[in-house]
N, C-alpha and C. Protein backbone atom coordinates (compact mmCIF):
# COMPACT_ATOMS: atom_id res chain seq x y z
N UNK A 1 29.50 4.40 -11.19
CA UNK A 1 28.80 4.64 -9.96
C UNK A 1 28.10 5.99 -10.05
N UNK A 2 26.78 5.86 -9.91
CA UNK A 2 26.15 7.52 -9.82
C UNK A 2 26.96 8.02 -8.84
N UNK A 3 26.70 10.04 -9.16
CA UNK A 3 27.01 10.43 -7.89
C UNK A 3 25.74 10.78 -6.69
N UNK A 4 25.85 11.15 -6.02
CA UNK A 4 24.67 11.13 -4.92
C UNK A 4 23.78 12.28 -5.05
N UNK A 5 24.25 13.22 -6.02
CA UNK A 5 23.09 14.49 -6.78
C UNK A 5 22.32 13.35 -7.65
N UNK A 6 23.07 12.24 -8.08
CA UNK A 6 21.98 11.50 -9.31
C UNK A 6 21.01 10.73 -8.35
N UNK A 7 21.41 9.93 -7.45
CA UNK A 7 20.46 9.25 -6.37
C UNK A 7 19.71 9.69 -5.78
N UNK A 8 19.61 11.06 -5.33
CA UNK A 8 18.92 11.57 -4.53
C UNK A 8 17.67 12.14 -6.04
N UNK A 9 17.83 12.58 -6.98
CA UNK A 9 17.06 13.10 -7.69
C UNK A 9 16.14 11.54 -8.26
N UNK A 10 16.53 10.99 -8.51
CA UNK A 10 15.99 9.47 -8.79
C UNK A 10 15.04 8.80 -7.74
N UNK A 11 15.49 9.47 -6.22
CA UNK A 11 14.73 8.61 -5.10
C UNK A 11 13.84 9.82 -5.24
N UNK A 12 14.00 11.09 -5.48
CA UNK A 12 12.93 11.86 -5.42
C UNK A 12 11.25 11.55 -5.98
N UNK A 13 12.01 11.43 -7.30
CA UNK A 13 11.39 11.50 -8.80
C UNK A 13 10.59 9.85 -8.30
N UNK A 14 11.24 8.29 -7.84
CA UNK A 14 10.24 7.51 -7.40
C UNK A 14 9.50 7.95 -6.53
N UNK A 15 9.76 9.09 -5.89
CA UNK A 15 8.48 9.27 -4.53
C UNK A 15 7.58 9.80 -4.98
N UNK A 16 7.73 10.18 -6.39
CA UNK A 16 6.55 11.46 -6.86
C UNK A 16 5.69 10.31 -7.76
N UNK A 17 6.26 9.57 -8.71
CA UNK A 17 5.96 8.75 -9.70
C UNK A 17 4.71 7.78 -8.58
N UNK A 18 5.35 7.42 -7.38
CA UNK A 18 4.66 6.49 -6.50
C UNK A 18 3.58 7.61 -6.36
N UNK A 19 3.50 8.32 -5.59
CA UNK A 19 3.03 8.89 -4.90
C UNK A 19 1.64 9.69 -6.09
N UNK A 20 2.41 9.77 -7.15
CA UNK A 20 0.88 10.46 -8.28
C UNK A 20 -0.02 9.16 -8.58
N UNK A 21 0.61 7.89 -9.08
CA UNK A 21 0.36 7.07 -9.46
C UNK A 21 -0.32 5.88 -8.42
N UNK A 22 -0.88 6.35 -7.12
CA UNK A 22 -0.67 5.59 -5.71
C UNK A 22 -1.96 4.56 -6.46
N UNK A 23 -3.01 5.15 -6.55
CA UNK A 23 -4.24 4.39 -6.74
C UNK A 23 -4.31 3.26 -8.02
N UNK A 24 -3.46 3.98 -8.55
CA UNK A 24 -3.85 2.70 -10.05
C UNK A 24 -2.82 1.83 -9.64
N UNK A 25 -1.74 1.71 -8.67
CA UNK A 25 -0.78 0.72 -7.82
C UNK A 25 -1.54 -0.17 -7.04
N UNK A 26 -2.12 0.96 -5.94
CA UNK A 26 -2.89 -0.06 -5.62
C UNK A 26 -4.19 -1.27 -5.81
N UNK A 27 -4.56 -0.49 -6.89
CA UNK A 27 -5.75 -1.06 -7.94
C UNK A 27 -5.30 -2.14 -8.75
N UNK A 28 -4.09 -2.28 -8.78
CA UNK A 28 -3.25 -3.10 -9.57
C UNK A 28 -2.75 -4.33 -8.56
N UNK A 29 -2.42 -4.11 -7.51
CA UNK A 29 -1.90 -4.86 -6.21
C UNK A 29 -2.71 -5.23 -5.94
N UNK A 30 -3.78 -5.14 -5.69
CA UNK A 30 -5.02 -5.39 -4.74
C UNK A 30 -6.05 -6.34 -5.72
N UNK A 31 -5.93 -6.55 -7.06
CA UNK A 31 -6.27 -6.63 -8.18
C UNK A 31 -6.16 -8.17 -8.01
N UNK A 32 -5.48 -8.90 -6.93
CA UNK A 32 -4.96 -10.00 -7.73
C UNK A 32 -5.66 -11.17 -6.30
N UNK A 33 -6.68 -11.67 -6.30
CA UNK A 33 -6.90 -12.35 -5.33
C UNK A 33 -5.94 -12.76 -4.13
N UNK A 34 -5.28 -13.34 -4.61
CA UNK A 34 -4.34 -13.94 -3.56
C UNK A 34 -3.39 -13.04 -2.92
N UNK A 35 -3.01 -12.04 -3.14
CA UNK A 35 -2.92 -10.64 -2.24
C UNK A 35 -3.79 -10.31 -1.71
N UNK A 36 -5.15 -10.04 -2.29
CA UNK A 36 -6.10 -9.08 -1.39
C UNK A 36 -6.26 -10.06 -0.36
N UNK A 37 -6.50 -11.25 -0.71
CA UNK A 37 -6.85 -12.64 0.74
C UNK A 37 -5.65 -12.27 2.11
N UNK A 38 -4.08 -12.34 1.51
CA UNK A 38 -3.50 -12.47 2.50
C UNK A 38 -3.35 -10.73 3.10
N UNK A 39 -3.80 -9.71 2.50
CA UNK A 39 -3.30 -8.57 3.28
C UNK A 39 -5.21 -8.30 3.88
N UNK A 40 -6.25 -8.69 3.49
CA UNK A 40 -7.26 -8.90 4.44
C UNK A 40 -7.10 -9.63 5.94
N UNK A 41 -6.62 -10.97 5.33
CA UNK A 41 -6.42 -12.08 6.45
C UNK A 41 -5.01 -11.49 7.61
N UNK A 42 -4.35 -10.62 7.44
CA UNK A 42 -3.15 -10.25 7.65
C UNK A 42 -3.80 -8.96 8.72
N UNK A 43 -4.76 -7.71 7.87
CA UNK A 43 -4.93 -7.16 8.83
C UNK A 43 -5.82 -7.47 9.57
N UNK A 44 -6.77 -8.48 9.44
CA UNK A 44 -7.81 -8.95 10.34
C UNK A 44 -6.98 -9.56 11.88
N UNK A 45 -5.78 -9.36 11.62
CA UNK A 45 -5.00 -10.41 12.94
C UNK A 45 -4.68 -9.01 13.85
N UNK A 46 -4.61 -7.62 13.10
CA UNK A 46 -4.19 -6.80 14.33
C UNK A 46 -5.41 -6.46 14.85
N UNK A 47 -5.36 -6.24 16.10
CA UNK A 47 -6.82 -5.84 16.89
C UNK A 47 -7.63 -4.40 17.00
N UNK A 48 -6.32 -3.46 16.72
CA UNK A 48 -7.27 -1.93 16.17
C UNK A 48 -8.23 -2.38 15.01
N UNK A 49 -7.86 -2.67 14.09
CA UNK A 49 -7.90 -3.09 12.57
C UNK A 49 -9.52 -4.01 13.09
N UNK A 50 -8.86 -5.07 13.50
CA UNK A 50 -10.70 -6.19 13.50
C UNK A 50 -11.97 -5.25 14.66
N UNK A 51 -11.16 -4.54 15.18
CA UNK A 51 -12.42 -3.87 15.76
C UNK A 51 -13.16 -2.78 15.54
N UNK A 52 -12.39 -1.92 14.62
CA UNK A 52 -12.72 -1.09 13.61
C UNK A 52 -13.73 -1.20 12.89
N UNK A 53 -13.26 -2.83 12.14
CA UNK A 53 -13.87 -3.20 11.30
C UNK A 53 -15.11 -3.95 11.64
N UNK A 54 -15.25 -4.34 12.50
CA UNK A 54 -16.98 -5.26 13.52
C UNK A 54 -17.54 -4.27 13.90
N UNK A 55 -16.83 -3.13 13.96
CA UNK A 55 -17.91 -1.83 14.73
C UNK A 55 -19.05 -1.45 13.72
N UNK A 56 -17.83 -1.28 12.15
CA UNK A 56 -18.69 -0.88 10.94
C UNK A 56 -19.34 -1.92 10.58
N UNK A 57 -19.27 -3.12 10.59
CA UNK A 57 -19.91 -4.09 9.82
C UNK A 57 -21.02 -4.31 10.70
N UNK A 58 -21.34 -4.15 12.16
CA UNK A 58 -22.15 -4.54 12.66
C UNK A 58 -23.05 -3.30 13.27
N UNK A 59 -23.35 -1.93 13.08
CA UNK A 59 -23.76 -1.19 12.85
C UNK A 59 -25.23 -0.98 13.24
């Protein structure tokens, strides 16, 4: 069993690894059609989000 000096340095060290690495994650996630469809189609359902987005698109 780690001890909790090892866990906490490990959850650190993923927040940094995430956190340097954010864009080529998401470039990688976003990369794959059938994600980008459902997290488009996903935020198009909240209403800040679709009106945001008709403000810019319709301009």
């Amino acid at each position: 069993m780690l001890s909790s000096l090892t866990r906490i340095a490990l959850f650190i060290g993923g927040i940094y690894a995430i956190y340097r690495y954010r864009y080529r994650i998401f470039n990688r996630v976003f990369g794959n059609p059938t994600i980008r469809r459902f997290a488009i189609s996903t935020s198009m359902n909240i209403p800040f989000i679709r009106n945001k987005m008709m403000q810019q698109a319709f301009r």
